[in-house]
Protein backbone atom coordinates (compact mmCIF):
# COMPACT_ATOMS: atom_id res chain seq x y z
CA UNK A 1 126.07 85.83 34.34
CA UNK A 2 123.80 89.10 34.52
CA UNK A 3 123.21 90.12 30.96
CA UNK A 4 123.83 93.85 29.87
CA UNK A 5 121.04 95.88 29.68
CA UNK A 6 119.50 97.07 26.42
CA UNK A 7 116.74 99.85 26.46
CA UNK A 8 116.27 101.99 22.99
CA UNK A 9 116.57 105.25 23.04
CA UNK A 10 113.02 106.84 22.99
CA UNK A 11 111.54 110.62 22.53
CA UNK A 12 108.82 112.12 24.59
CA UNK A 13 106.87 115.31 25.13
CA UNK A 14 106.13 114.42 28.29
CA UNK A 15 108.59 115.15 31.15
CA UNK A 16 107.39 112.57 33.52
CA UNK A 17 107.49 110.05 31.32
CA UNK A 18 110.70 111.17 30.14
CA UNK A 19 111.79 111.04 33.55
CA UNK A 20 110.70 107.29 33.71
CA UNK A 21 112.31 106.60 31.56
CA UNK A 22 115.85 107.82 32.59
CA UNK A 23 114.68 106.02 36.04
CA UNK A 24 114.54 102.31 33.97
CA UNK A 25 117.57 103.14 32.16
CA UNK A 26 119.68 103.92 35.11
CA UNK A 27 118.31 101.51 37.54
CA UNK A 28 118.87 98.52 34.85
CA UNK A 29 122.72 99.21 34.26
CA UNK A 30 123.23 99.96 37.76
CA UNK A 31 121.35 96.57 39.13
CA UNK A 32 123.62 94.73 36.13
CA UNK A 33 126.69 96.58 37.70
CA UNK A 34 126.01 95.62 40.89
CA UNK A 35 125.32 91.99 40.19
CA UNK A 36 128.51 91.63 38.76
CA UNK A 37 130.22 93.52 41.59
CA UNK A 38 128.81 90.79 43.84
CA UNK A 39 129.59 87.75 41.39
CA UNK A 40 133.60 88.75 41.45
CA UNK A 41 133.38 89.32 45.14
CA UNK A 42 132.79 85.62 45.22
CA UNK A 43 135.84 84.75 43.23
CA UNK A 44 133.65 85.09 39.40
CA UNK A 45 135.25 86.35 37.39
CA UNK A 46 132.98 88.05 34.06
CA UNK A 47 133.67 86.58 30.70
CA UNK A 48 134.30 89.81 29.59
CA UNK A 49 135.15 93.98 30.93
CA UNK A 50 131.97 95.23 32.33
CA UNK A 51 130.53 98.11 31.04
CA UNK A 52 127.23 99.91 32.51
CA UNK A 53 126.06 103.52 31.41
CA UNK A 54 124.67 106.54 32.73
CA UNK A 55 121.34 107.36 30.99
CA UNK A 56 121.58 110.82 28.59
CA UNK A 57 119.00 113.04 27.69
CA UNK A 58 119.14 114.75 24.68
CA UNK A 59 117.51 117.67 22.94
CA UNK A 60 117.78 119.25 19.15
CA UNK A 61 116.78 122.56 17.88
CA UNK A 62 116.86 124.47 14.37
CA UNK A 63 115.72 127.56 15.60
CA UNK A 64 117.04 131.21 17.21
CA UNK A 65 114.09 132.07 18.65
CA UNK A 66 114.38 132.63 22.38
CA UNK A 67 111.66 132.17 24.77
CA UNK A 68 111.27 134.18 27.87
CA UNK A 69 114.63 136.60 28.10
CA UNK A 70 113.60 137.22 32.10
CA UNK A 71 114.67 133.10 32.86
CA UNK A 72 117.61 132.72 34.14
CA UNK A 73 117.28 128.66 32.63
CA UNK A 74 115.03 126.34 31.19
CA UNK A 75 116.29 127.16 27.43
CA UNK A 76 119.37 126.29 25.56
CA UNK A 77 122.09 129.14 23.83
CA UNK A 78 121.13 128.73 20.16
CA UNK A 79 120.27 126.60 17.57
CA UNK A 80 122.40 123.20 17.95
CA UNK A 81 122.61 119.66 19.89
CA UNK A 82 122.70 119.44 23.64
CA UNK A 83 122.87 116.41 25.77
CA UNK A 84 124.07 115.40 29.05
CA UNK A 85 124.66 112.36 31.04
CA UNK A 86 122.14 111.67 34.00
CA UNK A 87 122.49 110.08 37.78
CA UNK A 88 120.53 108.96 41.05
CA UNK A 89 116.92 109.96 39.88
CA UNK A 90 115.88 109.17 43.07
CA UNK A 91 117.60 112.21 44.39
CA UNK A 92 117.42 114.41 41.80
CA UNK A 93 113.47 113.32 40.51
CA UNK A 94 111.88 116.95 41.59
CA UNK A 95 114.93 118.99 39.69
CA UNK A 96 115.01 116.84 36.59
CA UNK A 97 111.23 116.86 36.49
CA UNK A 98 111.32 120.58 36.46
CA UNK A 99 114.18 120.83 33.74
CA UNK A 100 112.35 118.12 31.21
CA UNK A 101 108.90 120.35 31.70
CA UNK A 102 110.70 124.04 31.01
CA UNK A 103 112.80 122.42 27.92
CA UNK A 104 109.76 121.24 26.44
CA UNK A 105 107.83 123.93 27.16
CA UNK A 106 110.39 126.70 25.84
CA UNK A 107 111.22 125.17 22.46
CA UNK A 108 108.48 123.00 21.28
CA UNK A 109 110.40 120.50 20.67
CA UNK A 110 110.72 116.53 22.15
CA UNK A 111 113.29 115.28 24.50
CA UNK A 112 115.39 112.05 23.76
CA UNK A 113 116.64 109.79 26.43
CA UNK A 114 118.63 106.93 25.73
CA UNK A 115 121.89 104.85 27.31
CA UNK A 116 124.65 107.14 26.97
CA UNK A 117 128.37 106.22 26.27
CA UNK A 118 129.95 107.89 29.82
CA UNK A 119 130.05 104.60 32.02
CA UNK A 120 129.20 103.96 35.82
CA UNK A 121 132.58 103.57 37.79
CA UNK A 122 132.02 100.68 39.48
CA UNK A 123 132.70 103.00 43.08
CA UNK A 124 129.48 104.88 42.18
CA UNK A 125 127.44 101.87 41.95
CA UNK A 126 128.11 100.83 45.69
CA UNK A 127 125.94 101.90 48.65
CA UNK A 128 127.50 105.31 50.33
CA UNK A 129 128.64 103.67 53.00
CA UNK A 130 130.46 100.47 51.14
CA UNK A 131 134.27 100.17 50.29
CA UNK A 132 135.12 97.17 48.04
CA UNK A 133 138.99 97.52 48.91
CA UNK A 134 138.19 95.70 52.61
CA UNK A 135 136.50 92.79 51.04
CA UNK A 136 139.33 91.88 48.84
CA UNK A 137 142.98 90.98 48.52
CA UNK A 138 146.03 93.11 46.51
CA UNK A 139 145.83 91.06 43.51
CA UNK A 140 141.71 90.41 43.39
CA UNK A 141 141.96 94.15 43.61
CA UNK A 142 144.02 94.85 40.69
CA UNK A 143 142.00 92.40 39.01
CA UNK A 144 139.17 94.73 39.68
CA UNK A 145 140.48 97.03 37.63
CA UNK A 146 141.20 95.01 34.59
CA UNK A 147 137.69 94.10 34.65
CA UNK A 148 135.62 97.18 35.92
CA UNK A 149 135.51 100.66 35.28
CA UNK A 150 136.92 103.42 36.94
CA UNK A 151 136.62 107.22 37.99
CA UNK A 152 137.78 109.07 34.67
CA UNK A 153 138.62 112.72 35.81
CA UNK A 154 139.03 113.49 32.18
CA UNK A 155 134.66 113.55 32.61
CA UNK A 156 134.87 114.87 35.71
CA UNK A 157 136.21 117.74 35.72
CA UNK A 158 134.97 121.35 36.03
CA UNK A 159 134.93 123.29 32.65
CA UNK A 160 131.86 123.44 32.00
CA UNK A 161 131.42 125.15 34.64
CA UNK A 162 134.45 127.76 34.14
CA UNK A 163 133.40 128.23 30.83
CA UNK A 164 136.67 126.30 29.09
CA UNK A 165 135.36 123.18 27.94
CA UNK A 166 135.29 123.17 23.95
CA UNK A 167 133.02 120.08 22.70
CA UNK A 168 134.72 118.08 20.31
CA UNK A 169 133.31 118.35 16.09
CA UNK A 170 130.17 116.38 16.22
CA UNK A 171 130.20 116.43 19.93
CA UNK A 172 126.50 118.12 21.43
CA UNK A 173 126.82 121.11 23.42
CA UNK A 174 126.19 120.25 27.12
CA UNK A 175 122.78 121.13 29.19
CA UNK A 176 124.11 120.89 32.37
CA UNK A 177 127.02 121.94 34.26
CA UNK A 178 128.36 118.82 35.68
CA UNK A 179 128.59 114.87 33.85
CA UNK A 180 126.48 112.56 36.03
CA UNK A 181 130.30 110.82 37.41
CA UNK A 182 131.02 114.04 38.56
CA UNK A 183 127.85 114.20 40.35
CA UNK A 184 128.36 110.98 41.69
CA UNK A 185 131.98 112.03 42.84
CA UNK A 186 130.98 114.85 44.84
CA UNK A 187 127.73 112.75 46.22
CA UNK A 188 130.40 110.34 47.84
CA UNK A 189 132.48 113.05 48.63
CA UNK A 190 129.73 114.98 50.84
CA UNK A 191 128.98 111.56 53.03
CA UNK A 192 133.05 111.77 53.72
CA UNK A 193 133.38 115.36 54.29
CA UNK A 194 129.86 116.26 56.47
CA UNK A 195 129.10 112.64 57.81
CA UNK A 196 125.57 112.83 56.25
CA UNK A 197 123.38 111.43 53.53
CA UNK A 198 122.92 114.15 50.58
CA UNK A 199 119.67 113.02 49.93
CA UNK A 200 119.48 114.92 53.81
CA UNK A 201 120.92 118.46 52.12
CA UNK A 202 118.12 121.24 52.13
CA UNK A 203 117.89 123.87 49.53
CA UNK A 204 119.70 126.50 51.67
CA UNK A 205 122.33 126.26 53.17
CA UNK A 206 124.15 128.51 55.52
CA UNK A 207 127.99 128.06 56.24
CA UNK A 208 129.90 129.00 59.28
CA UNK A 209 133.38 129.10 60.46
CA UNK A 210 132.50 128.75 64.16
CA UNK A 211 131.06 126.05 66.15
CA UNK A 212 129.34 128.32 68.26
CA UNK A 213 126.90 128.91 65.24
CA UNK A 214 126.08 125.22 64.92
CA UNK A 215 125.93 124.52 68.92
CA UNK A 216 122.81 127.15 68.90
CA UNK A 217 121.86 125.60 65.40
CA UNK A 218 121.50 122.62 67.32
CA UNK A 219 119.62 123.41 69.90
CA UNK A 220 117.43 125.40 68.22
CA UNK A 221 116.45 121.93 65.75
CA UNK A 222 116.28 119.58 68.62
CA UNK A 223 113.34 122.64 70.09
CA UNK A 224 111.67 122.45 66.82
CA UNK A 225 111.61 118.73 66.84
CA UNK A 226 109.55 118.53 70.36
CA UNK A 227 107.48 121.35 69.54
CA UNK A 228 108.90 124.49 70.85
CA UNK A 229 107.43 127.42 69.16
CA UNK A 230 109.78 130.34 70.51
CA UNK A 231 112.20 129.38 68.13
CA UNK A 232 111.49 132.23 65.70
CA UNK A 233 110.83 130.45 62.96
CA UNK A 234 107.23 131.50 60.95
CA UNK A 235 107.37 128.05 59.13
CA UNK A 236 108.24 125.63 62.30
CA UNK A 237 105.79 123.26 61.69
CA UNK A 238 106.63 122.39 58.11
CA UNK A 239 110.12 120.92 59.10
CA UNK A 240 109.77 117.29 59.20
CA UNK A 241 112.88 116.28 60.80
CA UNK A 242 116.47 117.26 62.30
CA UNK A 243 119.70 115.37 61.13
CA UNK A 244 122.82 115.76 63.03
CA UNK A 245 126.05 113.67 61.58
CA UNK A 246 126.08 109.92 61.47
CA UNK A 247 122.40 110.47 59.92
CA UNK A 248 121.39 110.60 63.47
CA UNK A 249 117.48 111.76 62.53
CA UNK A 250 115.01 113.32 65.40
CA UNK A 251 111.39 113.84 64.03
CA UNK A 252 109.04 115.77 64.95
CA UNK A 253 107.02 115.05 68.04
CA UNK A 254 109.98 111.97 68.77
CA UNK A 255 111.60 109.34 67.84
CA UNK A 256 115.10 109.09 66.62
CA UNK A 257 117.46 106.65 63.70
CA UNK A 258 120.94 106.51 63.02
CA UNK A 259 123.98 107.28 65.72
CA UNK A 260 126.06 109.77 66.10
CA UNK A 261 129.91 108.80 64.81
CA UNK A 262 132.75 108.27 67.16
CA UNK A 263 134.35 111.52 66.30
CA UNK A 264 132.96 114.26 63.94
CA UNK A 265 133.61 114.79 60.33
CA UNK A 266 136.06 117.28 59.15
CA UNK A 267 132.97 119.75 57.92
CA UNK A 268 130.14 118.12 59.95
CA UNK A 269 126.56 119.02 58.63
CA UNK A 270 123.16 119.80 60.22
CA UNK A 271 119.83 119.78 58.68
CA UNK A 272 116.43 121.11 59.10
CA UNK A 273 114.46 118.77 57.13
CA UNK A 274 111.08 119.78 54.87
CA UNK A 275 109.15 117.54 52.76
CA UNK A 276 110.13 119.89 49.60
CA UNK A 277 113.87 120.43 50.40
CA UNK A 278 113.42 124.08 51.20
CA UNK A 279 114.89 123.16 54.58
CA UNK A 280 118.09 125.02 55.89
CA UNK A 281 121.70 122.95 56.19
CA UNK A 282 124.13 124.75 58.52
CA UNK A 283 127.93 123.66 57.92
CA UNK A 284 130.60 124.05 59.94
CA UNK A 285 133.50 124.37 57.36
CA UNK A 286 136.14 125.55 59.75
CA UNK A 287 138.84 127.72 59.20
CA UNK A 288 140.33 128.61 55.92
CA UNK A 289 138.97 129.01 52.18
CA UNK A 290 140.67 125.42 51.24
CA UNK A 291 137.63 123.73 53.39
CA UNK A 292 135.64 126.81 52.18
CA UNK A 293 136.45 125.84 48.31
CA UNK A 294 136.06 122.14 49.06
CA UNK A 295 132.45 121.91 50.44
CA UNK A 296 130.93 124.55 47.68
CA UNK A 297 132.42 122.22 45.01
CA UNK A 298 130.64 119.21 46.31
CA UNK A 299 127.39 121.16 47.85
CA UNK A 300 127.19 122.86 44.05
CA UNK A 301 126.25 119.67 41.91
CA UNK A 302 122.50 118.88 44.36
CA UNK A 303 121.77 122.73 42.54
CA UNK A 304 120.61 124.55 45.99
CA UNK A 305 118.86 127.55 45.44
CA UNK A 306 121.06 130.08 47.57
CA UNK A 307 123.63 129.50 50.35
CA UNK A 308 125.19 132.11 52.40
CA UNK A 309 128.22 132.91 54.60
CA UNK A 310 127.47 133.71 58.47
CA UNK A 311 130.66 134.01 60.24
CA UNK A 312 133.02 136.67 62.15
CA UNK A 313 135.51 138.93 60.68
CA UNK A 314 138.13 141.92 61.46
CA UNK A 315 136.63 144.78 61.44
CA UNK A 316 139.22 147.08 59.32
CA UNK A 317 137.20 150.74 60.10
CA UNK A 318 137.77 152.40 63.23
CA UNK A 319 134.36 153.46 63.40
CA UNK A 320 133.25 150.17 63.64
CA UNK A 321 132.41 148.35 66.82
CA UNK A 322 132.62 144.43 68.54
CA UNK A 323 129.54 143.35 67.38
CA UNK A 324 128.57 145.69 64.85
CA UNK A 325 127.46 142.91 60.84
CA UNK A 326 129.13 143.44 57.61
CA UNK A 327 127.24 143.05 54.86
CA UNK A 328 129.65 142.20 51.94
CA UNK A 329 128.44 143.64 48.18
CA UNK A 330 131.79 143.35 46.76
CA UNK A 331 134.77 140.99 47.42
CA UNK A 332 139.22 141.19 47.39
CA UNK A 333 139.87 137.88 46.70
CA UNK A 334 143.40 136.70 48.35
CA UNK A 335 142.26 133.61 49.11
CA UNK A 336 143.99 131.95 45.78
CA UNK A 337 142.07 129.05 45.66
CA UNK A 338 139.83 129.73 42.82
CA UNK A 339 142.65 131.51 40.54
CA UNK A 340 142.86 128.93 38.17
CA UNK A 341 139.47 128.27 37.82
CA UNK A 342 137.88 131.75 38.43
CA UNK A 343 140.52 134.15 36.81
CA UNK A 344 140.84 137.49 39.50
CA UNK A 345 140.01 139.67 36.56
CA UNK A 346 136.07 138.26 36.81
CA UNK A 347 134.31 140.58 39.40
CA UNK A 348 131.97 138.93 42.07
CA UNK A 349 128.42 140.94 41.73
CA UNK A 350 126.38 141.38 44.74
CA UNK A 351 122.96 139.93 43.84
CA UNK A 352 120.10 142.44 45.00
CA UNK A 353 118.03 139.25 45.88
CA UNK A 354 120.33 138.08 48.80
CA UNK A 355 121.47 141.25 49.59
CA UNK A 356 117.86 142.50 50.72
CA UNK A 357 116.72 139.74 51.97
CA UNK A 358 120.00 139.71 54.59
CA UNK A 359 119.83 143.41 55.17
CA UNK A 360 115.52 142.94 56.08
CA UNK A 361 116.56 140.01 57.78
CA UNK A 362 118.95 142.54 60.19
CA UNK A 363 116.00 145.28 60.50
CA UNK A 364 113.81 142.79 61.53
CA UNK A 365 115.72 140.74 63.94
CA UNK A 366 117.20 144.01 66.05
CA UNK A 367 114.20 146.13 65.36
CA UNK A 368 116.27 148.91 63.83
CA UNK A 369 115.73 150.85 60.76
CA UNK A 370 116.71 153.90 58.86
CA UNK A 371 119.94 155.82 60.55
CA UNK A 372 119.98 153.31 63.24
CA UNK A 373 120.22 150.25 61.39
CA UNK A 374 123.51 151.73 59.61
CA UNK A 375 124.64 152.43 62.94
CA UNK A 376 125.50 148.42 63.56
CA UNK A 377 125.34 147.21 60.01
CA UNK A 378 127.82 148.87 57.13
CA UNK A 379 127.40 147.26 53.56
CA UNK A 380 130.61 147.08 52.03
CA UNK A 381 133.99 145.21 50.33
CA UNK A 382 135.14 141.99 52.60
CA UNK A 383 138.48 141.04 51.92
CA UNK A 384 139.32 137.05 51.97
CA UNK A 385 142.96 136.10 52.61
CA UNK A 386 144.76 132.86 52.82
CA UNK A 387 146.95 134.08 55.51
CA UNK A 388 145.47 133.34 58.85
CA UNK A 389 148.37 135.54 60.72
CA UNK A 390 148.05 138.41 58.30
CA UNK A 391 148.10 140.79 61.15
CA UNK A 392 151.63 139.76 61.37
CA UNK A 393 152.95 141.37 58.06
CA UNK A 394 154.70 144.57 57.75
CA UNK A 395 151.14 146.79 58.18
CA UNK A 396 152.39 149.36 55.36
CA UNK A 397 151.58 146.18 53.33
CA UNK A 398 148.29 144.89 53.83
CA UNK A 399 146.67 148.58 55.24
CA UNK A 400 147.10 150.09 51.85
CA UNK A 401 146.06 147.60 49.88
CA UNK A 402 143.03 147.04 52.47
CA UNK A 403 142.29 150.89 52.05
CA UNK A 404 142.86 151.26 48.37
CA UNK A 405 140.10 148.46 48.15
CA UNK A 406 137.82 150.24 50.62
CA UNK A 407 137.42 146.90 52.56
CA UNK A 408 135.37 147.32 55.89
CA UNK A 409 136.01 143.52 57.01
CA UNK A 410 138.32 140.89 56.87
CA UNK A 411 138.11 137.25 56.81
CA UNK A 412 139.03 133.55 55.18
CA UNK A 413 135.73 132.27 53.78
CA UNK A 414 133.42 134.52 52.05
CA UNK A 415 135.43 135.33 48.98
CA UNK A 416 135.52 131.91 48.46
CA UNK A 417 132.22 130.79 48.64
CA UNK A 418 130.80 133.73 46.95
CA UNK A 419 133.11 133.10 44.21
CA UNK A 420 132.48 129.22 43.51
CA UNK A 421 128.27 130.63 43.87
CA UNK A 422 129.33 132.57 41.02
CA UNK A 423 131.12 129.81 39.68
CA UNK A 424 128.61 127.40 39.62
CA UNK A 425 125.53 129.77 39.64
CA UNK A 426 124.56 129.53 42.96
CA UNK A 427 122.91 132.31 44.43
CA UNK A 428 125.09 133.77 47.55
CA UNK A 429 125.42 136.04 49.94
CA UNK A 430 127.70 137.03 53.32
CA UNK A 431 127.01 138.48 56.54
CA UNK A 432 129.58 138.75 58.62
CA UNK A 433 129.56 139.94 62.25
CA UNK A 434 132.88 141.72 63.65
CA UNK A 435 134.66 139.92 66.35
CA UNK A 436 138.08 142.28 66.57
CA UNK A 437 139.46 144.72 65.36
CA UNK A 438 143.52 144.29 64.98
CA UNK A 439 144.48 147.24 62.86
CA UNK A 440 143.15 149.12 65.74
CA UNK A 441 144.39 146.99 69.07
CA UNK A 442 141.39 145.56 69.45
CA UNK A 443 142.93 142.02 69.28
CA UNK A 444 140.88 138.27 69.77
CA UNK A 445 141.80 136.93 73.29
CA UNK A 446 140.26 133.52 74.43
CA UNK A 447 138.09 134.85 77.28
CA UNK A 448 137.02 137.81 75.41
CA UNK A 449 136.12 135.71 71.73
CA UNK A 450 134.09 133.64 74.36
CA UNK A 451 132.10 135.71 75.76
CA UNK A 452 131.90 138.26 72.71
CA UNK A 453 130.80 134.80 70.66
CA UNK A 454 128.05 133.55 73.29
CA UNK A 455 126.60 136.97 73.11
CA UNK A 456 126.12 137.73 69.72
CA UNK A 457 126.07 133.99 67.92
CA UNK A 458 122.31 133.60 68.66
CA UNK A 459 121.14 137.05 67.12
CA UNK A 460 123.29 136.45 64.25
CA UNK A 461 122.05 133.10 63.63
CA UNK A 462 118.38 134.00 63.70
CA UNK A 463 119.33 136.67 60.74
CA UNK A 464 120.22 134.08 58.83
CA UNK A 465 117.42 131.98 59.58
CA UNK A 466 115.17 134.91 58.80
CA UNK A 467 116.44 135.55 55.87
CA UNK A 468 116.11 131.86 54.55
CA UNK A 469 112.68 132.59 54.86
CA UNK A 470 112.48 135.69 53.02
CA UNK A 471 113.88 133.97 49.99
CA UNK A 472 111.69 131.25 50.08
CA UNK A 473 108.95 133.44 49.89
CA UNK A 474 110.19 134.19 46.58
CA UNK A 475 109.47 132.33 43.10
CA UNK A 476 112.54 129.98 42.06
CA UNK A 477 112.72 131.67 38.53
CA UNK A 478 113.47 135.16 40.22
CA UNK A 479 115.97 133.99 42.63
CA UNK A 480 118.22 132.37 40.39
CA UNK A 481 119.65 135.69 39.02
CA UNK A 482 120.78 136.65 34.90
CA UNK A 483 123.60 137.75 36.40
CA UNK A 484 125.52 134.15 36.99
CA UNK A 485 124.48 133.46 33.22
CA UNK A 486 127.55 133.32 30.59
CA UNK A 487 127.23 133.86 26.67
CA UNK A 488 126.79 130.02 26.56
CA UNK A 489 124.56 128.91 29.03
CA UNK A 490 123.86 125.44 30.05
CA UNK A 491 119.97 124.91 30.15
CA UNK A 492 119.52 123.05 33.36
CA UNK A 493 119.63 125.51 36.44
């Protein structure tokens, strides 16, 4: 029998040793976990329930005094306890780093790290790619349970993050927005969902509703990877590597690892790898702000700094033309998936970071500027329905509404993910390029959307691209914007 690991709880001023800390706690329980995993998948049975914890971090302070108003994070609400529960340092090493060092730094005051009381499930110990349930029988799996613990949505849930949860008397205030199991939830729920690794996610990440966009994605990283330079890229030699689904890796100047799956995932991923995670993911979320809401929940908890929305839309302005990008600064949301969690009430601000960025991104790419550039580019309200054959109700219906909102484009996506950026204070943004035009018999016809999409899919996608790099340019501190902060902040960005 594996014995239960013991580290005392220690305080430092030092955020790498901090750090290293959380690293020996983690890695202990986890190793004693998984030890006892394999003992009772050889018919062992423990003595006793198993019980390994996620490491917690900790920090106290008597004082109102504020540091820098201009962050965004790095400080905590007020005077007060704050704690939360940590996971897989080895992915998150660079971000906790950074949060231990602005803590310290903004209040003067030490950092405790300890064993916390939230336990490991015993799913989020396994490898990504491991499933206990095929190595064992019906009644060794019920077993399991009396033995091991399991997923407890009652930590795993999300208000924090809407700005519900309450702690308990006694209970410290939280630092971050999400418990390390629910970190660990969406972390297996990203391998499912995009058939990749997260440790492969990049810190931008542009989403798309067509796989046209990720065909030229594509070929554009496999160019990159053998050396082509016309890509249009400023920074092309500082990515390092191009994963596809199945972890299927190309690097640079050759060589290849992993294999591509029999059949893709239902939101397959691609990635543009570089050595500091400023790298650009594309994913292909398909049709529909369900799929939309789904991968932003997971995508939120590895803390990207923006992501954006490149896709097509109706155009609902007659003066509008095939072709012709919406820029979206405000949003209708009838896409219903976020109502109980983001109230329709809370309005969804454009953030003047994104917005130029996307809007220089357009200048540059088509060379237009001034009178011309509004010519194919109108900034304006996208509305985001649920209802894929919304062209199909009574017009009276959705027209005025449409008009009363001064909507210029329509689609199923952006609402959404703007929305859960807000949500979880991710920076976000959506340009949209208009592929019909119903309200004005300009309907989508299969030849048509396939030429109209071959024609336009590679300009749009080097906006986006463009734009990436615009924001990098740009210090972390500024781009995370005061605007996604609440009365009650959580520290950690």
């Amino acid at each position: 029998m594996s014995l239960r690991p013991a580290i005392a709880s220690q305080q430092f001023d030092d955020a790498a040793l901090a750090l290293a800390h959380v690293r020996a706690i983690y890695d202990a329980n986890l190793a004693y976990l998984r030890d006892e995993l394999q003992r009772f998948l050889q018919g062992i049975d423990p003595p006793e329930r198993v019980h390994a914890f996620y490491p917690t971090v900790r920090l106290v302070t008597d004082t109102v005094a504020r540091p820098d108003s201009r962050l965004a994070y790095g400080f905590v609400a007020g005077p007060g306890t704050y704690a939360t529960t940590l996971t897989r340092p080895d992915l998150f090493d660079d971000y906790y780093l950074d949060q231990f060092r602005l803590l310290i730094g903004n209040h003067g005051v030490a950092l405790e790290v300890g064993t916390g009381s939230e336990p490991i499930p015993m799913h989020f110990a396994l490898p990504e790619d491991h499933h206990l349930e095929g190595a064992l029988g019906p009644e060794r799996q019920l077993r399991l349970r009396d033995l091991f613990d399991l997923p407890d949505l009652a930590a795993m849930d999300d208000g924090i993050a809407n700005g519900t949860y309450q702690p308990a008397p006694g209970e410290p205030h939280p630092l971050s927005l999400f418990t390390a199991s629910r970190v660990d939830y969406s972390l297996h729920r990203l391998r499912h969902y995009t058939g990749t690794a997260p440790a492969c996610f990049q810190n931008f990440v542009l989403f798309t509703n067509y796989q046209f966009y990720v065909d030229e994605f594509v070929r554009l990283g496999h160019a990159l990877m053998a050396g082509d330079r016309s890509a249009a890229l400023e920074d092309s030699d500082a990515y390092e590597a191009f994963v596809e689904p199945g972890d299927l890796t190309t690097l640079r100047g050759g060589g290849t690892s992993g294999s591509a799956p029999p059949r893709l995932p239902q939101m397959p991923a691609y990635h543009l790898v570089r050595g500091d995670r400023a790298g650009i993911t594309m994913v292909n979320i398909g049709v529909g702000p369900a799929n939309a809401k789904t991968i932003t929940d997971h995508i939120a908890v590895l803390r990207p700094h923006a992501w954006m929305m490149l896709g097509h839309c109706a155009g609902l302005r007659n003066s509008q033309r095939l072709g012709d990008y919406v820029l979206a600064h405000g949003y209708v949301r009838e896409d219903h998936v976020l109502d109980e969690d983001l109230p329709l009430w809370v309005p969804i601000p454009a953030l003047a970071e994104i917005q130029v960025a996307l809007e220089a991104a357009v200048a540059e790419v088509t060379r237009l500027s001034g009178y011309e550039l509004k010519r194919i580019m109108r900034t304006g309200t996208v509305a985001s329905t649920d209802n894929r054959n919304w062209e199909l109700l009574p017009q009276q219906t959705p027209v005025r509404r449409f008009s009363q909102s001064r909507a210029v484009a329509l689609d199923m996506e952006s609402a959404t993910i703007a929305g859960n950026g807000f949500r979880f204070r991710v920076p976000y943004g959506t340009l949209l390029c208009v592929s019909d035009k119903p309200l004005h018999g300009e309907i989508k016809l299969p030849g048509m959307a396939g030429r109209f999409y071959r024609e336009r899919v590679e300009q749009h996608l080097r906006i986006g691209l463009r734009a990436v790099e615009l924001l990098r340019t740009q210090p972390v501190a500024r781009l995370h914007s005061r605007k996604l902060r609440s009365f009650f902040e959580v520290a950690f960005q």
